[in-house]
PDB file of N, CA and C in Angstrom:
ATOM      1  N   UNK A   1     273.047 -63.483 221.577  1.00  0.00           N
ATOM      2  CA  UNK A   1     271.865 -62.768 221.974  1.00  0.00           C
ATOM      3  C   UNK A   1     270.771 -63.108 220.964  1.00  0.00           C
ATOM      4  N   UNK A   2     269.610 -63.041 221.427  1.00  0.00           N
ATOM      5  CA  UNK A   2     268.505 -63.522 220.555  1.00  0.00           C
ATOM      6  C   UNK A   2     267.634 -62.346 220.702  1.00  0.00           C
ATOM      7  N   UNK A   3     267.245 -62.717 219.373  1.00  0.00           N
ATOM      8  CA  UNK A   3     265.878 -61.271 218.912  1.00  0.00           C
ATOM      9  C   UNK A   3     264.831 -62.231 218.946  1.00  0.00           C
ATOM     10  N   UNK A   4     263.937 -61.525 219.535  1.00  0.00           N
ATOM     11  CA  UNK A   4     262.042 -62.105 219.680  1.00  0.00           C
ATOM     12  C   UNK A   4     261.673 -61.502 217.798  1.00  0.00           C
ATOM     13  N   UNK A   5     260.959 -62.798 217.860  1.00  0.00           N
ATOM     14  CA  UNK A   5     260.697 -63.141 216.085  1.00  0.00           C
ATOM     15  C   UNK A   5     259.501 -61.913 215.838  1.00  0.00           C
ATOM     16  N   UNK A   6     259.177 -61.311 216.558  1.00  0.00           N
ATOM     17  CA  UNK A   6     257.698 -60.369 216.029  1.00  0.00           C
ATOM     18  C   UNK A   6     258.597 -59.155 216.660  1.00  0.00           C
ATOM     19  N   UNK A   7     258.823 -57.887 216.264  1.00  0.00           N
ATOM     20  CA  UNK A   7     259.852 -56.723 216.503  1.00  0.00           C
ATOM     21  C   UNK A   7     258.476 -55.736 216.821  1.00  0.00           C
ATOM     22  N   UNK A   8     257.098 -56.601 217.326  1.00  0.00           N
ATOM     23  CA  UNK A   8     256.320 -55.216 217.369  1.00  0.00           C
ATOM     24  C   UNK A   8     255.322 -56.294 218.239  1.00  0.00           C
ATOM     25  N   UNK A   9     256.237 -56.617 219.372  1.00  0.00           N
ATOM     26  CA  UNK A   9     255.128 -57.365 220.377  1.00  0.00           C
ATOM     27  C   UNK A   9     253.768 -56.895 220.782  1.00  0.00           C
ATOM     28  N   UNK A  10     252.910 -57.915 221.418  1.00  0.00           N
ATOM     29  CA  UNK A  10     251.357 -57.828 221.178  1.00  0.00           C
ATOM     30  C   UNK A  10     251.646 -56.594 222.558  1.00  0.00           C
ATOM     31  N   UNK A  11     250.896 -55.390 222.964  1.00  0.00           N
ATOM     32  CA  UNK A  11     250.936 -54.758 224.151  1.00  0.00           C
ATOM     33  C   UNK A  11     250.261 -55.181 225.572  1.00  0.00           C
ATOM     34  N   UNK A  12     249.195 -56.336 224.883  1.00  0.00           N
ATOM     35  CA  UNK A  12     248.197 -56.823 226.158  1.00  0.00           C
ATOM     36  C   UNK A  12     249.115 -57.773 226.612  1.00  0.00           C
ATOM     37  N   UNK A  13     250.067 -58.166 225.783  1.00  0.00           N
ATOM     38  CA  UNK A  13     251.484 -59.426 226.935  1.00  0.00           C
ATOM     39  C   UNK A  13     252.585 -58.912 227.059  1.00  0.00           C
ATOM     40  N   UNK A  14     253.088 -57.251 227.082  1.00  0.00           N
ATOM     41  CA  UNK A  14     254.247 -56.432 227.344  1.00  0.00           C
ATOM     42  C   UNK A  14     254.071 -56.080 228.960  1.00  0.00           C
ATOM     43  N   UNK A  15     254.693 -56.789 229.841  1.00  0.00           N
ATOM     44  CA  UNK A  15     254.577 -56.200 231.200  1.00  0.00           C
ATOM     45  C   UNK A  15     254.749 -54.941 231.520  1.00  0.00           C
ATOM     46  N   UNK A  16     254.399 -53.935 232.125  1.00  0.00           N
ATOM     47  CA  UNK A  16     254.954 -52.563 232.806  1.00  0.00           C
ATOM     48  C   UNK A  16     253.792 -51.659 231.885  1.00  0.00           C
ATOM     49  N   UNK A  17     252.733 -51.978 230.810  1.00  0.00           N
ATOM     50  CA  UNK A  17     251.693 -51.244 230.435  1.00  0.00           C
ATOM     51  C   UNK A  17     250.614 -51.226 230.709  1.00  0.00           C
ATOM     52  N   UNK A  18     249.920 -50.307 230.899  1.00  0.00           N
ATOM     53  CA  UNK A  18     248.345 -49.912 231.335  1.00  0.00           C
ATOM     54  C   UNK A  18     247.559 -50.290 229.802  1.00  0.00           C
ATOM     55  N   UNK A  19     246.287 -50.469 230.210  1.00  0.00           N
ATOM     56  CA  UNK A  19     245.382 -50.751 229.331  1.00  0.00           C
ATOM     57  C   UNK A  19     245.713 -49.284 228.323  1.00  0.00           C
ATOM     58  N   UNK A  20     245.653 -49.667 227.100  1.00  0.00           N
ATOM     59  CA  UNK A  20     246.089 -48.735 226.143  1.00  0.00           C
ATOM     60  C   UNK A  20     246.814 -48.008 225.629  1.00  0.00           C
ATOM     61  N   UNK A  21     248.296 -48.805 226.490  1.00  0.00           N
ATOM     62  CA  UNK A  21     249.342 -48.540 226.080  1.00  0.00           C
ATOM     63  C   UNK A  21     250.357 -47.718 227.144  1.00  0.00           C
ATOM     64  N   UNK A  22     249.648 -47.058 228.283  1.00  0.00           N
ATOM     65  CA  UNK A  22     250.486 -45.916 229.021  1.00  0.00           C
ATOM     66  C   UNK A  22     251.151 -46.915 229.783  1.00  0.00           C
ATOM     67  N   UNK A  23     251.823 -46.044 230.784  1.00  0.00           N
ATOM     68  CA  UNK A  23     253.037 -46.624 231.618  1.00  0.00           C
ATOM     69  C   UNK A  23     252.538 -46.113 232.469  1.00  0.00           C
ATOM     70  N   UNK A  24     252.495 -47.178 234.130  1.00  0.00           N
ATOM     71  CA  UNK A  24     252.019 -46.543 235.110  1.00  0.00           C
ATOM     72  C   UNK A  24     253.076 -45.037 235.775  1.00  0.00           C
ATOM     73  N   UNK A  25     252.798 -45.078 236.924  1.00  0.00           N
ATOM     74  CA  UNK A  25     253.684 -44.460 237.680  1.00  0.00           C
ATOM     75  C   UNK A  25     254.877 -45.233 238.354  1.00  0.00           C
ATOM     76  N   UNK A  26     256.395 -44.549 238.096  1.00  0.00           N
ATOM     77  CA  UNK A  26     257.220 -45.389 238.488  1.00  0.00           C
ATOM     78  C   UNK A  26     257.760 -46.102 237.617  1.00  0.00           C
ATOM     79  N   UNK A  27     257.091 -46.589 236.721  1.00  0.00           N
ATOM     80  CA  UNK A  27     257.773 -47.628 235.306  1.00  0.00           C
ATOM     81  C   UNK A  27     258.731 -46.598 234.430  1.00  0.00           C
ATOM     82  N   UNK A  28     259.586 -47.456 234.003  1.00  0.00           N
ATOM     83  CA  UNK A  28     260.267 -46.967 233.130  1.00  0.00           C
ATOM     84  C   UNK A  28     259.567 -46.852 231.613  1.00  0.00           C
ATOM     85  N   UNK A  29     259.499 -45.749 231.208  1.00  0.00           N
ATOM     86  CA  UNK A  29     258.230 -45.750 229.740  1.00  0.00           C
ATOM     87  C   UNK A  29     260.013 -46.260 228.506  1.00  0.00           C
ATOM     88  N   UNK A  30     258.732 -46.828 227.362  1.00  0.00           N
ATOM     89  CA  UNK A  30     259.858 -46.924 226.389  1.00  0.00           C
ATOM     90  C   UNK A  30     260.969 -46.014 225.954  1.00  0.00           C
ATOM     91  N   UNK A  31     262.394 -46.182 225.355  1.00  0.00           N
ATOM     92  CA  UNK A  31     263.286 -45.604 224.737  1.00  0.00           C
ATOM     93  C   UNK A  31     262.795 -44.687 223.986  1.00  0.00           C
ATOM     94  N   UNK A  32     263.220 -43.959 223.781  1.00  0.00           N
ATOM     95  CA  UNK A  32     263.085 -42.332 222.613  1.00  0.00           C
ATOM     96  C   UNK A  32     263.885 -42.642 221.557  1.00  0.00           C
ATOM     97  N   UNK A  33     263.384 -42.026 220.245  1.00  0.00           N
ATOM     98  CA  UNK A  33     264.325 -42.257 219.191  1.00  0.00           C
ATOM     99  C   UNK A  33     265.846 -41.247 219.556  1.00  0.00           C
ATOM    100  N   UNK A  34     266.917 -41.683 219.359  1.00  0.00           N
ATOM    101  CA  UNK A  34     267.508 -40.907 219.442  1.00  0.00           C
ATOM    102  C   UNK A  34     267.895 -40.218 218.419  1.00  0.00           C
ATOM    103  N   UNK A  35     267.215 -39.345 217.960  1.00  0.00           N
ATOM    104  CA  UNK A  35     267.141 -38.367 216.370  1.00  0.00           C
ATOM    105  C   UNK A  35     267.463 -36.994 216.713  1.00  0.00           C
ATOM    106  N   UNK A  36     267.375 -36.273 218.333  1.00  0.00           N
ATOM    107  CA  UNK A  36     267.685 -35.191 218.311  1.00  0.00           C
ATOM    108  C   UNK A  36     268.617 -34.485 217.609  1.00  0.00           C
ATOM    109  N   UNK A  37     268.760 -33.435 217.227  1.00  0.00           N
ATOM    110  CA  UNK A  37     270.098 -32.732 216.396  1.00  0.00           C
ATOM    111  C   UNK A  37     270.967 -32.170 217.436  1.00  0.00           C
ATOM    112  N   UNK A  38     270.795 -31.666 218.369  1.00  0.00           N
ATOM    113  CA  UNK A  38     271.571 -31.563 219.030  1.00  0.00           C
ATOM    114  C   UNK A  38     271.774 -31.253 220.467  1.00  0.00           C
ATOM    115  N   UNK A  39     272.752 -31.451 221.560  1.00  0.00           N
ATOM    116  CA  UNK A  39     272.582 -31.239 222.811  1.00  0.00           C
ATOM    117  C   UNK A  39     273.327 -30.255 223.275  1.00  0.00           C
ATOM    118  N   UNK A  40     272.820 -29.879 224.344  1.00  0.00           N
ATOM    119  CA  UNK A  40     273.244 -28.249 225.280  1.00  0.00           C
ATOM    120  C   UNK A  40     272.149 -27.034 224.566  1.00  0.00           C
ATOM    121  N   UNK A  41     273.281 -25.613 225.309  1.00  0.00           N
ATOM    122  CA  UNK A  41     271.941 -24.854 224.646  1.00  0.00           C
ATOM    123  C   UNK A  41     272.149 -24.286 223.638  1.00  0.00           C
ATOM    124  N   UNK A  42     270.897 -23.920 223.355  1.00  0.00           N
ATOM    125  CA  UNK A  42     270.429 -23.432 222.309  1.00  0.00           C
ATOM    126  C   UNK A  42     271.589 -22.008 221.750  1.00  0.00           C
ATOM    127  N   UNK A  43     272.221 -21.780 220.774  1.00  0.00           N
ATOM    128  CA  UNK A  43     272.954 -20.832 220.511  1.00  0.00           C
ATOM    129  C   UNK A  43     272.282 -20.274 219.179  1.00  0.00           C
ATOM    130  N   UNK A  44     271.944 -19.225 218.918  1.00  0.00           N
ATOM    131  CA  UNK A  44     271.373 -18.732 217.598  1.00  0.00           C
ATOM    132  C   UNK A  44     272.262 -18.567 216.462  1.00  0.00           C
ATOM    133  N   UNK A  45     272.205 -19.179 215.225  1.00  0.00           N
ATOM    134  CA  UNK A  45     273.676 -18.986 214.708  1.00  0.00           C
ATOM    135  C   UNK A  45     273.589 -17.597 214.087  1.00  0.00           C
ATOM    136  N   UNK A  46     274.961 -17.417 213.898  1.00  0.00           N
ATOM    137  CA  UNK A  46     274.909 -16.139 213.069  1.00  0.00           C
ATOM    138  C   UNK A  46     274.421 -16.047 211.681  1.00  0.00           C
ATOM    139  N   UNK A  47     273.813 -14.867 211.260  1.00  0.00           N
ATOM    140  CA  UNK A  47     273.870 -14.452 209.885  1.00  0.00           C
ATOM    141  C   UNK A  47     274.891 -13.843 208.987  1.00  0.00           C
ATOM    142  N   UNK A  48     275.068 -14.145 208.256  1.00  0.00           N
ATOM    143  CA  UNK A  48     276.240 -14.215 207.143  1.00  0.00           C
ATOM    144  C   UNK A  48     277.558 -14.043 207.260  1.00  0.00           C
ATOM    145  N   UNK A  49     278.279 -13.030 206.685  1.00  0.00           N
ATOM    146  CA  UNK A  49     279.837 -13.376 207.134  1.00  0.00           C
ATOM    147  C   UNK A  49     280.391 -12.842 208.159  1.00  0.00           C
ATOM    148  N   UNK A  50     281.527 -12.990 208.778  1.00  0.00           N
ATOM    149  CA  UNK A  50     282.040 -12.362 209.954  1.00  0.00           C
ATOM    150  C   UNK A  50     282.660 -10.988 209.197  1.00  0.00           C
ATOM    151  N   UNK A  51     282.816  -9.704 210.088  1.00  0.00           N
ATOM    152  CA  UNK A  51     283.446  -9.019 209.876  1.00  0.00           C
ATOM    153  C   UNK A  51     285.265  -9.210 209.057  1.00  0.00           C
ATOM    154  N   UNK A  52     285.906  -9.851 209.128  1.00  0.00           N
ATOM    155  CA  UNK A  52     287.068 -10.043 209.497  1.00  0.00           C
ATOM    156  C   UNK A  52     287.253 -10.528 207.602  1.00  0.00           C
ATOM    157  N   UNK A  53     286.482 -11.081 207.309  1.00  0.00           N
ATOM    158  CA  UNK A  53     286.615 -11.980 206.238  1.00  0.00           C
ATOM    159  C   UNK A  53     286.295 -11.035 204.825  1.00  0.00           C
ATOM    160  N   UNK A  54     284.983 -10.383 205.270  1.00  0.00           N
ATOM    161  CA  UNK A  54     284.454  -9.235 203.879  1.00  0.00           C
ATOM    162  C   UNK A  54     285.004  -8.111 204.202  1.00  0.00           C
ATOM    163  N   UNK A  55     286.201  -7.927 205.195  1.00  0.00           N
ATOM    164  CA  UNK A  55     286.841  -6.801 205.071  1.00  0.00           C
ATOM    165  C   UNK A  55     287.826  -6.994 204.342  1.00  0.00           C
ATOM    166  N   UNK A  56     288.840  -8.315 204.086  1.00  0.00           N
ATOM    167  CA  UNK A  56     289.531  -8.536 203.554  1.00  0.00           C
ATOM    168  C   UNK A  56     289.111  -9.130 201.705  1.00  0.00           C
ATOM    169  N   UNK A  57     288.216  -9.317 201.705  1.00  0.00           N
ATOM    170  CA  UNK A  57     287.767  -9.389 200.281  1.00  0.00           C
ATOM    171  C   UNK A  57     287.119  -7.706 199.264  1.00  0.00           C
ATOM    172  N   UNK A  58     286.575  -6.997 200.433  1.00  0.00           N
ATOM    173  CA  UNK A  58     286.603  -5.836 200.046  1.00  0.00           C
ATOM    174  C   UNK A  58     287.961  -4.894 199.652  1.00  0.00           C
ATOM    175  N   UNK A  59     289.083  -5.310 200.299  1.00  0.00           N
ATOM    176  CA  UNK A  59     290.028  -4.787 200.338  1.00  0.00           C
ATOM    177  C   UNK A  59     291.101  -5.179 198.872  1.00  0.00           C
ATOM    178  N   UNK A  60     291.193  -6.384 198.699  1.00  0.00           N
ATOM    179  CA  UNK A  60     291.267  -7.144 197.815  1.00  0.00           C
ATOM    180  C   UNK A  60     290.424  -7.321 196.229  1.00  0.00           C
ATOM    181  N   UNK A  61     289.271  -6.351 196.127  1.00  0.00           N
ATOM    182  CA  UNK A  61     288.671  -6.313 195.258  1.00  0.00           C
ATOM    183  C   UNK A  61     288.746  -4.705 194.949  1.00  0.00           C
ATOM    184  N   UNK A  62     288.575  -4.152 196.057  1.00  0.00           N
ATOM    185  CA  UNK A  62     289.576  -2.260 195.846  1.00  0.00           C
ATOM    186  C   UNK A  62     290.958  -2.578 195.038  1.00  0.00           C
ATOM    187  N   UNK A  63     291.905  -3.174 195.611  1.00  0.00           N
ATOM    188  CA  UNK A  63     293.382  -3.339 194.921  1.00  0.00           C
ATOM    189  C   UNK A  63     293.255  -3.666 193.555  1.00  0.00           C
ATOM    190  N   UNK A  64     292.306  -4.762 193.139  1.00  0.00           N
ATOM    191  CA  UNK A  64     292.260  -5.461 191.916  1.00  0.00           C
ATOM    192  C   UNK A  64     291.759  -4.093 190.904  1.00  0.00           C
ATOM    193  N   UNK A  65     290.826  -3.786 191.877  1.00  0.00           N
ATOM    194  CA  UNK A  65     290.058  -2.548 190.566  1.00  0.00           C
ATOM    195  C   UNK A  65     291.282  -1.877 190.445  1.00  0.00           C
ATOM    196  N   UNK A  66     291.518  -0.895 191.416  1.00  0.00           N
ATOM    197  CA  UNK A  66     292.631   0.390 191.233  1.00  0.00           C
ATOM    198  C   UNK A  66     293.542  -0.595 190.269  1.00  0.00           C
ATOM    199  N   UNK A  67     294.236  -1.419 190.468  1.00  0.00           N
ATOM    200  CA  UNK A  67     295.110  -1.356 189.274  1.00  0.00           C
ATOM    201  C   UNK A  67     294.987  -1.659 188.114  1.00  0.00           C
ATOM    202  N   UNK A  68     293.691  -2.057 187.444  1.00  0.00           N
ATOM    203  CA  UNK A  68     293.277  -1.853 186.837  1.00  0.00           C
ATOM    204  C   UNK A  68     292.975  -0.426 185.835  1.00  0.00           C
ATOM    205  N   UNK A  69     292.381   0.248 186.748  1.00  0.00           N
ATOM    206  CA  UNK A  69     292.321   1.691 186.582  1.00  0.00           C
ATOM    207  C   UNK A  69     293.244   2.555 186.311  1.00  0.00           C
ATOM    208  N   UNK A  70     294.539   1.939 187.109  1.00  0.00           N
ATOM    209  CA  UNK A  70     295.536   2.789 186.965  1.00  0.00           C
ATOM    210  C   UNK A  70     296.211   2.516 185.444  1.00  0.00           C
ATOM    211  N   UNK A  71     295.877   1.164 185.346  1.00  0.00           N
ATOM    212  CA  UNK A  71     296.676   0.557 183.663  1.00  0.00           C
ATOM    213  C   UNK A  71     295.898   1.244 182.789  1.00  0.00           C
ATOM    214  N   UNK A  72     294.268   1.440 182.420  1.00  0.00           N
ATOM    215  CA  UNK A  72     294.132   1.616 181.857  1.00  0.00           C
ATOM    216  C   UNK A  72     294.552   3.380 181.489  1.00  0.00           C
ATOM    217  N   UNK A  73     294.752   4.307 182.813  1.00  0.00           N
ATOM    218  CA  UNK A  73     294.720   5.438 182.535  1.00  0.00           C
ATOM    219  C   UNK A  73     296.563   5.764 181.937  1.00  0.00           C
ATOM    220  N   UNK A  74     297.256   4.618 182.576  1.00  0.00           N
ATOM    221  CA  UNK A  74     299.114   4.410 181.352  1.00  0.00           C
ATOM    222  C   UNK A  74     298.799   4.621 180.382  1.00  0.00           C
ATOM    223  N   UNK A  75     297.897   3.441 179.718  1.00  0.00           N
ATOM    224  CA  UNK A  75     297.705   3.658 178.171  1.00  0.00           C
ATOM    225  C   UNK A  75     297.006   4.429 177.090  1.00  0.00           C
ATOM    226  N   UNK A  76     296.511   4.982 178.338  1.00  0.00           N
ATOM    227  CA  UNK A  76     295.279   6.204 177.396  1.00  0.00           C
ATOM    228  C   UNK A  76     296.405   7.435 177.198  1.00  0.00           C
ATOM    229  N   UNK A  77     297.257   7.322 177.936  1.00  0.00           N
ATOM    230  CA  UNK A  77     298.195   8.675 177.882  1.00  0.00           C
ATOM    231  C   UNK A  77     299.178   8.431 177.496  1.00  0.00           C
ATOM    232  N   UNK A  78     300.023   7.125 176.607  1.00  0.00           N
ATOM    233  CA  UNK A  78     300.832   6.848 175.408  1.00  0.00           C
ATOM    234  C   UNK A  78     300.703   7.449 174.300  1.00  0.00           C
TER     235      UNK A  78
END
């Protein structure tokens, strides 16, 4: 396959364009970058954590304290 040596042909010798660049009716207009981020719809994401997750770190940071608490109140009463 061969590439045309100028990657930004002249527009007055590109067939299928109107004076100044448009595309008539019916023509296929140029390719789109394909840069979109993403396809389908639109879903709003959530904000911060799920329930499920800071219940179990809350729960887990209760346990850590209490036994803590509880050690220190062993040794205060030695």
């Amino acid at each position: 396959m061969t590439t045309p040596s100028n990657p930004d042909p002249d527009p007055r010798a590109t067939t299928g364009l109107e004076p100044g660049g448009g595309v008539p009716a019916g023509e296929t207009p140029p390719a789109e970058a394909g840069t979109g981020t993403g396809t389908g719809p639109y879903r709003k994401p959530k904000a911060g954590w799920s329930k499920g997750p800071l219940l179990i770190l809350a729960l887990a940071v209760l346990v850590f304290a209490l036994f803590f608490a509880v050690y220190g109140i062993v040794l205060a009463t030695r």
